[in-house]
N, C-alpha and C. Protein backbone atom coordinates (compact mmCIF):
# COMPACT_ATOMS: atom_id res chain seq x y z
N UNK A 1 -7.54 42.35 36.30
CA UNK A 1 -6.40 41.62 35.81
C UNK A 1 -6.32 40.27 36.53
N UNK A 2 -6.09 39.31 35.41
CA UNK A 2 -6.14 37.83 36.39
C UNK A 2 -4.41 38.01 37.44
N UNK A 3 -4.79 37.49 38.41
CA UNK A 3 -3.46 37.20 39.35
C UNK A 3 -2.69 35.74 39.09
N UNK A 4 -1.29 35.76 39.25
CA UNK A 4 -0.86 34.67 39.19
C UNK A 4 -0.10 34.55 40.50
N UNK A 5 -0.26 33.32 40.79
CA UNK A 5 0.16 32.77 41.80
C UNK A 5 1.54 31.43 41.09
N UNK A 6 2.87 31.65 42.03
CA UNK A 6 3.59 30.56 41.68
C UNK A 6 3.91 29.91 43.02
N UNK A 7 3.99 28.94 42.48
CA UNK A 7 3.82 27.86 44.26
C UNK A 7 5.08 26.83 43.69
N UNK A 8 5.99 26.52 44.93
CA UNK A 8 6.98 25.45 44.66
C UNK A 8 7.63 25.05 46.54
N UNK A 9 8.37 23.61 45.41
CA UNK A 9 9.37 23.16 46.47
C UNK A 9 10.34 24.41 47.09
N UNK A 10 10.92 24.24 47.79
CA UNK A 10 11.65 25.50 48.26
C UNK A 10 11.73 26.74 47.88
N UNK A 11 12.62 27.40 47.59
CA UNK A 11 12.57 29.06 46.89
C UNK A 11 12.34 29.37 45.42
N UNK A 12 12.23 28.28 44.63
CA UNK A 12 12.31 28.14 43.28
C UNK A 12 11.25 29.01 42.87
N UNK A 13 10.10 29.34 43.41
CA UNK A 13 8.75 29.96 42.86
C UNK A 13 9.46 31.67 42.94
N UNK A 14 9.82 31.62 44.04
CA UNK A 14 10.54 33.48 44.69
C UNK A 14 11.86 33.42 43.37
N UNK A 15 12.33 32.42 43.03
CA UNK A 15 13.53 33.07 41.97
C UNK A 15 13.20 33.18 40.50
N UNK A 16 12.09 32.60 40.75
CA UNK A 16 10.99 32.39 39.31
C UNK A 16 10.58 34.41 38.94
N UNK A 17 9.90 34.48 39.59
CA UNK A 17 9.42 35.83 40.06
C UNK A 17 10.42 36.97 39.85
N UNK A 18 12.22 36.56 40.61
CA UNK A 18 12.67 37.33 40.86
C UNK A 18 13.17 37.39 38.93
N UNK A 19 13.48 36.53 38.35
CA UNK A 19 14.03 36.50 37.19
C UNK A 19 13.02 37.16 35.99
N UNK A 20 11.58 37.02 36.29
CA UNK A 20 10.25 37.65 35.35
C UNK A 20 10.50 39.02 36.02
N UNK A 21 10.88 39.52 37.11
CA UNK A 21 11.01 40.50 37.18
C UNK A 21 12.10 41.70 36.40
N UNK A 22 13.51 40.99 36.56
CA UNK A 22 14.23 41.43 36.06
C UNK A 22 13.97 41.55 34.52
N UNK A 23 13.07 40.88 34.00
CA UNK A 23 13.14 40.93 32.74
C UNK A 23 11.83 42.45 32.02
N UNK A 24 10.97 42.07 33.11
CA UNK A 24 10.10 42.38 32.94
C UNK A 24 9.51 43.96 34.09
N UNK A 25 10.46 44.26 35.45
CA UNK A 25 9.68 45.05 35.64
C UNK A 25 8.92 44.60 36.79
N UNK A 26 8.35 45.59 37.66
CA UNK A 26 7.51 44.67 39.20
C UNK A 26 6.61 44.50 38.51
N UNK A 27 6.00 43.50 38.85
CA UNK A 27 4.69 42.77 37.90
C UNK A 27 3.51 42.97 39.56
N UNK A 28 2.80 43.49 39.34
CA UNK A 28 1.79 43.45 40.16
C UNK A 28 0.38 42.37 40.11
N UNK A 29 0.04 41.77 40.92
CA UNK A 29 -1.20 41.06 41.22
C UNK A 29 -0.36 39.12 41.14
N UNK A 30 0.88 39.55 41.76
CA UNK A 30 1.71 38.47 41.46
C UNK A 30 2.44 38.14 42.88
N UNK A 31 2.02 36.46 43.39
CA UNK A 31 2.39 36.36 44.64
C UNK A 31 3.43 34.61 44.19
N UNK A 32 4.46 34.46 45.57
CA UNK A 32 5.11 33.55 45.35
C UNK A 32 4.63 32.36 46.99
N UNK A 33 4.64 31.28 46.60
CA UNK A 33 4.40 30.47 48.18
C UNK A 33 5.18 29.49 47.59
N UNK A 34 6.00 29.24 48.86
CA UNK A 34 6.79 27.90 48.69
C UNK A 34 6.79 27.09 49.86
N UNK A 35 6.84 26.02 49.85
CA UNK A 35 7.26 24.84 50.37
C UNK A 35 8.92 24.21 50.76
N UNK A 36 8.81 24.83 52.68
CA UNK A 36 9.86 24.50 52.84
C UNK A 36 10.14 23.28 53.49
N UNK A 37 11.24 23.21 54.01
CA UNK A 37 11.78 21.64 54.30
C UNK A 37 11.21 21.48 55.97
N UNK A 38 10.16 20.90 56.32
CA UNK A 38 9.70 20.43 57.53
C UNK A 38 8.53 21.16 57.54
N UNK A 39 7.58 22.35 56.74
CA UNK A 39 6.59 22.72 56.75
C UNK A 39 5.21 21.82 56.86
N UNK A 40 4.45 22.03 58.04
CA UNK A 40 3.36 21.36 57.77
C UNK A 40 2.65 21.80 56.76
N UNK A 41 2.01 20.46 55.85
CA UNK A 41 1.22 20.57 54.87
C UNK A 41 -0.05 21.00 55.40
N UNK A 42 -0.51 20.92 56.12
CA UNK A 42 -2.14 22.02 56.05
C UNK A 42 -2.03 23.24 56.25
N UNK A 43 -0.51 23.86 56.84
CA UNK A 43 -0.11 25.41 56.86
C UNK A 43 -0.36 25.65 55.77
N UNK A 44 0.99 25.12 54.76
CA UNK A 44 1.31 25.37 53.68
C UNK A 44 0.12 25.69 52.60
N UNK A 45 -0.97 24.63 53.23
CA UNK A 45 -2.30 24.88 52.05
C UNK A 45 -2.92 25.88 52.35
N UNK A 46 -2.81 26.32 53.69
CA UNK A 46 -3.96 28.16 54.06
C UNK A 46 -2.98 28.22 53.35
N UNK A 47 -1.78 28.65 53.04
CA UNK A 47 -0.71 29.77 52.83
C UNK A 47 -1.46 30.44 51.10
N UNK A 48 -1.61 28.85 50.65
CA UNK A 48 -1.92 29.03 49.10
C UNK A 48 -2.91 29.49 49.23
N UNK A 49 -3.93 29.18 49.94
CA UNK A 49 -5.77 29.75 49.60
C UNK A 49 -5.65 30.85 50.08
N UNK A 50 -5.03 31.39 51.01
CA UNK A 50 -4.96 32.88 51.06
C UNK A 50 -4.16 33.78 50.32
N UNK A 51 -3.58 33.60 49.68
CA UNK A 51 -2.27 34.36 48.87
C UNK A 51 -3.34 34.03 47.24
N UNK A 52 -4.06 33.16 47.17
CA UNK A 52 -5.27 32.98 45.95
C UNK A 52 -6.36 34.05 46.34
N UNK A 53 -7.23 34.17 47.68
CA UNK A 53 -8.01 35.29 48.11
C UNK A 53 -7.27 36.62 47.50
N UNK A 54 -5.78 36.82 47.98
CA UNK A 54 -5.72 38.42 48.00
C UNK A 54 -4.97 38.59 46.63
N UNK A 55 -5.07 37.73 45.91
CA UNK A 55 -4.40 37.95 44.36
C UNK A 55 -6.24 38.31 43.55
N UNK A 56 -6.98 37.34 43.55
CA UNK A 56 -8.75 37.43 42.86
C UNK A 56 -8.47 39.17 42.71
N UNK A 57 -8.85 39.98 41.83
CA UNK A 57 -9.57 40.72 41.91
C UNK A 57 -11.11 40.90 41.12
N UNK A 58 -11.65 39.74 40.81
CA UNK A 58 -12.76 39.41 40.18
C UNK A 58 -12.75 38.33 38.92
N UNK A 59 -11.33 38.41 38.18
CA UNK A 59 -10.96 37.89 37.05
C UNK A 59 -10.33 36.90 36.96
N UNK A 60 -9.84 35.98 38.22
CA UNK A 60 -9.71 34.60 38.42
C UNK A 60 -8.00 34.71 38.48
N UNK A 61 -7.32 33.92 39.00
CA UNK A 61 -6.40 33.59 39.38
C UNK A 61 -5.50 32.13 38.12
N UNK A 62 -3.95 32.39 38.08
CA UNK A 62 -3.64 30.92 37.22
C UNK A 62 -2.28 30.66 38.71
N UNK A 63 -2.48 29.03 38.88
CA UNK A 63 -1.68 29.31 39.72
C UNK A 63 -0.45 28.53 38.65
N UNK A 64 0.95 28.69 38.64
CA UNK A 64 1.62 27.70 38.25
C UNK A 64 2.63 26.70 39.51
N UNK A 65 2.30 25.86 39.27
CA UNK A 65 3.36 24.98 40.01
C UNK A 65 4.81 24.31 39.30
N UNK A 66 5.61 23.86 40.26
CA UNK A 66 6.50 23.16 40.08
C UNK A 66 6.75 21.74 39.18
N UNK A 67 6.28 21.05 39.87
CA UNK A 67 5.74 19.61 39.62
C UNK A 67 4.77 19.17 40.03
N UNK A 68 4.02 18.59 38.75
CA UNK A 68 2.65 17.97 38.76
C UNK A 68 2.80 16.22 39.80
N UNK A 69 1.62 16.43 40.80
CA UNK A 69 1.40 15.22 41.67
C UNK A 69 2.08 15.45 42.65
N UNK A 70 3.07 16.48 43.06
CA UNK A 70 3.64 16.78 43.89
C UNK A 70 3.01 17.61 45.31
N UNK A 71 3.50 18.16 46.75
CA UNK A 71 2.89 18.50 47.41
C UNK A 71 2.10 20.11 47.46
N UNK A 72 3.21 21.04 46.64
CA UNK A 72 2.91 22.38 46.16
C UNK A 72 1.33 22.08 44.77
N UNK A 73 1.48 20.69 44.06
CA UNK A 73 0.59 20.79 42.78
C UNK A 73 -0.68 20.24 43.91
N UNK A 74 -0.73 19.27 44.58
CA UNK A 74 -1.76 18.52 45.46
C UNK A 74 -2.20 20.06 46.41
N UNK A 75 -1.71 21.16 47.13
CA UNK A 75 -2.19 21.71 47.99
C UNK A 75 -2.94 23.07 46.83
N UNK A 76 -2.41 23.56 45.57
CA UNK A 76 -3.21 24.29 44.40
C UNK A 76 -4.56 23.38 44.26
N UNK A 77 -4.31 22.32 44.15
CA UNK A 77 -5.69 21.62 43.00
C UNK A 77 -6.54 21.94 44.32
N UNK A 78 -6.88 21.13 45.65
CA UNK A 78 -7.44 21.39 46.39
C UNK A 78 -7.94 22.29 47.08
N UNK A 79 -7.04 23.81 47.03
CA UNK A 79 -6.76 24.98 46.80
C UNK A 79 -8.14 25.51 45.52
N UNK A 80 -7.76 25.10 44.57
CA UNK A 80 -8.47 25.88 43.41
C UNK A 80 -9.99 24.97 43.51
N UNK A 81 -10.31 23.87 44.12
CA UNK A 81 -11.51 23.62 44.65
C UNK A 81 -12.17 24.38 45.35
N UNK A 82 -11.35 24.64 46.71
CA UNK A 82 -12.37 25.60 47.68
C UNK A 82 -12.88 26.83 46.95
N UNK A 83 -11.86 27.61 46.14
CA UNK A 83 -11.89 28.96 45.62
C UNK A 83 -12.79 29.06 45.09
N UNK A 84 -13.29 27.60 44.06
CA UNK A 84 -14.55 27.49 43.59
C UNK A 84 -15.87 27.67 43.95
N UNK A 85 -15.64 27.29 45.05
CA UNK A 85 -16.96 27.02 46.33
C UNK A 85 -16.91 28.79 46.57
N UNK A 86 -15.83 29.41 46.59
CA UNK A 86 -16.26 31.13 47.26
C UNK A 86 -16.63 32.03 45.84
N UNK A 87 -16.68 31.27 44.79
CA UNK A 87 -17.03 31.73 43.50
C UNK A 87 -15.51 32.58 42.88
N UNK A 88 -14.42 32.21 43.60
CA UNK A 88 -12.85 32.50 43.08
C UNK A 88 -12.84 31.52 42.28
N UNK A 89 -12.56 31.99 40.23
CA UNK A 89 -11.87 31.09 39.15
C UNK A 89 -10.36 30.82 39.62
N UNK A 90 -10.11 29.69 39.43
CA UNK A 90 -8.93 29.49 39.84
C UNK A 90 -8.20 28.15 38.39
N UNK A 91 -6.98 28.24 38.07
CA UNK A 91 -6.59 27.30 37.71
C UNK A 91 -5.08 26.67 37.93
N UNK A 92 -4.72 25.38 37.99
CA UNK A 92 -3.87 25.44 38.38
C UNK A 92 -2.84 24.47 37.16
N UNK A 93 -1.75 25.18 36.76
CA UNK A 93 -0.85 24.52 35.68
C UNK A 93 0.84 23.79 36.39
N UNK A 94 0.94 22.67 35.79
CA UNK A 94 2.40 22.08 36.36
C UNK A 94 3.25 22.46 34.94
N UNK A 95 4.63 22.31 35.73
CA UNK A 95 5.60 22.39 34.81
C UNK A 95 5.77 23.87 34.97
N UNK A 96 6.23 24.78 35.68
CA UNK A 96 6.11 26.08 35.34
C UNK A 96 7.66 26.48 34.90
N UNK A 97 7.84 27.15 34.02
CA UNK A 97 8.98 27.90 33.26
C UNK A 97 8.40 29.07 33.13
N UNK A 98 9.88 29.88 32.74
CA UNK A 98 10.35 30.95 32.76
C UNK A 98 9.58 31.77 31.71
N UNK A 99 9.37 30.74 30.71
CA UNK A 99 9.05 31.23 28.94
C UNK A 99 7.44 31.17 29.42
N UNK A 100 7.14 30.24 30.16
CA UNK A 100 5.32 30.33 30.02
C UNK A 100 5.07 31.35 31.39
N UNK A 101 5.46 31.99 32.28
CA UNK A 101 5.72 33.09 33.06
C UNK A 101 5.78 34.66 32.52
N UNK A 102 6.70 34.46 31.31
CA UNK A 102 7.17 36.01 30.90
C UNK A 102 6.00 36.06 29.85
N UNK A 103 5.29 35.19 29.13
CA UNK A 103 3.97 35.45 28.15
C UNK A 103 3.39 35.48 28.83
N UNK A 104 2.35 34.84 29.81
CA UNK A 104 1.63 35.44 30.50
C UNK A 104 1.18 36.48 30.74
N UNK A 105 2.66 36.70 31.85
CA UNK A 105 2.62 38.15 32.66
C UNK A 105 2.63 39.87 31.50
N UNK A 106 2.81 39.02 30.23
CA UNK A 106 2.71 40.03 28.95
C UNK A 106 1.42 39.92 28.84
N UNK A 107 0.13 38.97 28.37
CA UNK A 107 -1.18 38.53 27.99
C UNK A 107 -1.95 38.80 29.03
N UNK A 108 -2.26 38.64 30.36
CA UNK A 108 -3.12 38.41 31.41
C UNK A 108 -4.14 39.38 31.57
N UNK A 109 -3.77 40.72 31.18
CA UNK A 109 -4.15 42.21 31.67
C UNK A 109 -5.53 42.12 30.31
N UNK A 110 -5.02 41.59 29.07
CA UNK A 110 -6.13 41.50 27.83
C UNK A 110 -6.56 40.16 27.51
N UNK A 111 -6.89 38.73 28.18
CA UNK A 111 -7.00 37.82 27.97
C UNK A 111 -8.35 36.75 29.10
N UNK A 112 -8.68 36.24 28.47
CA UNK A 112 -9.70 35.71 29.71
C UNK A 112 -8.69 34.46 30.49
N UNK A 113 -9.00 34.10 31.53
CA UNK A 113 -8.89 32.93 32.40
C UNK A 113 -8.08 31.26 31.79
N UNK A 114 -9.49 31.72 30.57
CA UNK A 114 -9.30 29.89 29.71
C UNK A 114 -8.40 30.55 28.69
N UNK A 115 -8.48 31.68 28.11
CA UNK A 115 -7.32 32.15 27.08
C UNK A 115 -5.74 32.21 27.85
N UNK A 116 -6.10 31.95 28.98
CA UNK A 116 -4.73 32.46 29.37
C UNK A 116 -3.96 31.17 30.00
N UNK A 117 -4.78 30.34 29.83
CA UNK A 117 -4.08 28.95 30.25
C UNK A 117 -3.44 28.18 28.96
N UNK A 118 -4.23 28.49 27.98
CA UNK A 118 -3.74 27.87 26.61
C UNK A 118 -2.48 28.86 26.30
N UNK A 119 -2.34 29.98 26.15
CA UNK A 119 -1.16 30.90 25.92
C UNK A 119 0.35 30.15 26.84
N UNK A 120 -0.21 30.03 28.28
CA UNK A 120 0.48 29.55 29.13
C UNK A 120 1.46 28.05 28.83
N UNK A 121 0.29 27.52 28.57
CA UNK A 121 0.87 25.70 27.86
C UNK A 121 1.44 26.26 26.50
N UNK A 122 1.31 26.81 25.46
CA UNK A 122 1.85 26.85 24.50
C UNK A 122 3.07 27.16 24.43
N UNK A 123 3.26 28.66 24.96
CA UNK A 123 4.74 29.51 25.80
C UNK A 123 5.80 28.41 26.49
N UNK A 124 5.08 27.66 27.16
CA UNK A 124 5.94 26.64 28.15
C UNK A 124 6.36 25.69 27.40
N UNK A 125 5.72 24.91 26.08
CA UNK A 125 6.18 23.88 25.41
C UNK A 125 6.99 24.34 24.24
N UNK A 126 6.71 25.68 23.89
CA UNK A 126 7.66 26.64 22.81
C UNK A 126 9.15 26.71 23.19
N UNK A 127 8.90 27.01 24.88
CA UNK A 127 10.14 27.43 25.54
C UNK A 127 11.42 26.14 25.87
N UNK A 128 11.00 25.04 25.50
CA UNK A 128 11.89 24.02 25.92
C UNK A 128 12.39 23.74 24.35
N UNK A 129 13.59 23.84 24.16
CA UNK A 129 14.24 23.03 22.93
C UNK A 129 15.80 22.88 23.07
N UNK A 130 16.18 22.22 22.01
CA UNK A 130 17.61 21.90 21.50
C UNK A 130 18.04 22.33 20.78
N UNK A 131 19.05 23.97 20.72
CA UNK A 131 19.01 24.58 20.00
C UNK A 131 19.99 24.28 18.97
N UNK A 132 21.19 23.27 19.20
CA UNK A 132 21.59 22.40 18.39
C UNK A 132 21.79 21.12 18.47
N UNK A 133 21.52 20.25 17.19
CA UNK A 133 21.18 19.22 16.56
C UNK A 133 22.34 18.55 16.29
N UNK A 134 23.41 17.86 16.59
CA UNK A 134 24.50 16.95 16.10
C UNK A 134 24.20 16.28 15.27
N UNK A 135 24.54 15.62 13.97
CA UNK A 135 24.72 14.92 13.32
C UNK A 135 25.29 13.63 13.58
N UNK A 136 24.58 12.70 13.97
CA UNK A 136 25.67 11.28 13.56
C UNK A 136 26.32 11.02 12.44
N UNK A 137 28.08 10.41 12.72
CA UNK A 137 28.44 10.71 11.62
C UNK A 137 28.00 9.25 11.39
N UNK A 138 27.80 9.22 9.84
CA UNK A 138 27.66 7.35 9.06
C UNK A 138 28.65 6.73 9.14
N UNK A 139 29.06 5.87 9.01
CA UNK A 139 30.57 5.21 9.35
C UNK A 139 30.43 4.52 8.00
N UNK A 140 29.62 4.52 7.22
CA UNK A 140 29.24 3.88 5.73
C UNK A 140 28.66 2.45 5.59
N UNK A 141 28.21 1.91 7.20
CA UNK A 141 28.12 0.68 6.84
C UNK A 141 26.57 0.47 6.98
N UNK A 142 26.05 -0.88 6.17
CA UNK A 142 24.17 -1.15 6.51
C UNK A 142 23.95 -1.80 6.88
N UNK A 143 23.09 -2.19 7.89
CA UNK A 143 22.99 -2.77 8.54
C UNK A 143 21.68 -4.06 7.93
């Protein structure tokens, strides 16, 4: 089963988790690392490459992050480099929500690596909308 890894600014990844859980049930092969306020950044990056080691169980890892270009998305990408080098698939997605989390963690167990990143982006861009639309009213005039 691929592992997912969620990585963020402060606790946001652990309430991410805690909320897929509630919905969903303990989800196993599923780890959280976050980034706290004064953490050194080269800790913080073992934190990720090891919590990526003990998630692998042969079938590659997705990590999601917070925000893309950020220090949690910069310590994954570099992260999912080395993993490469130990022959760990790794990928790493920004923008992580709730909606591209709970498909996943439904898909992962029957899906490959690259199938499961496209499910992931789709779920996540499905999951954002406006579920109502206001009308401007016309005031009757043309401009």
């Amino acid at each position: 089963m691929i592992g997912m890894l969620l990585v963020s600014h402060g606790r946001m990844a652990e309430g991410m988790l805690d909320s897929l859980e509630l919905i969903m049930g303990s989800c196993d092969r599923m780890h959280t690392v976050s980034l706290c306020a004064g953490e050194d950044f080269e800790s913080f990056r073992a934190k990720v490459m090891e919590a990526i080691r003990q998630l692998d169980s042969g079938d590659g890892v997705l990590v999601f992050v917070d925000l893309y270009g950020a220090s949690p998305f910069n310590a994954s990408v570099y992260a999912a480099a080395r993993m490469a080098q130990e022959g760990i698939s790794v990928r790493v997605l920004a923008g992580m929500n709730l909606a591209m989390l709970l498909e996943t963690a439904a898909m992962r167990a029957s899906s490959s690596l690259q199938e499961l990143v496209a499910i992931a982006e789709a779920a996540g861009r499905d999951g954002i909308s406006e579920p109502f639309v206001v009308k401007e009213e016309e005031n009757g005039e043309d401009y």
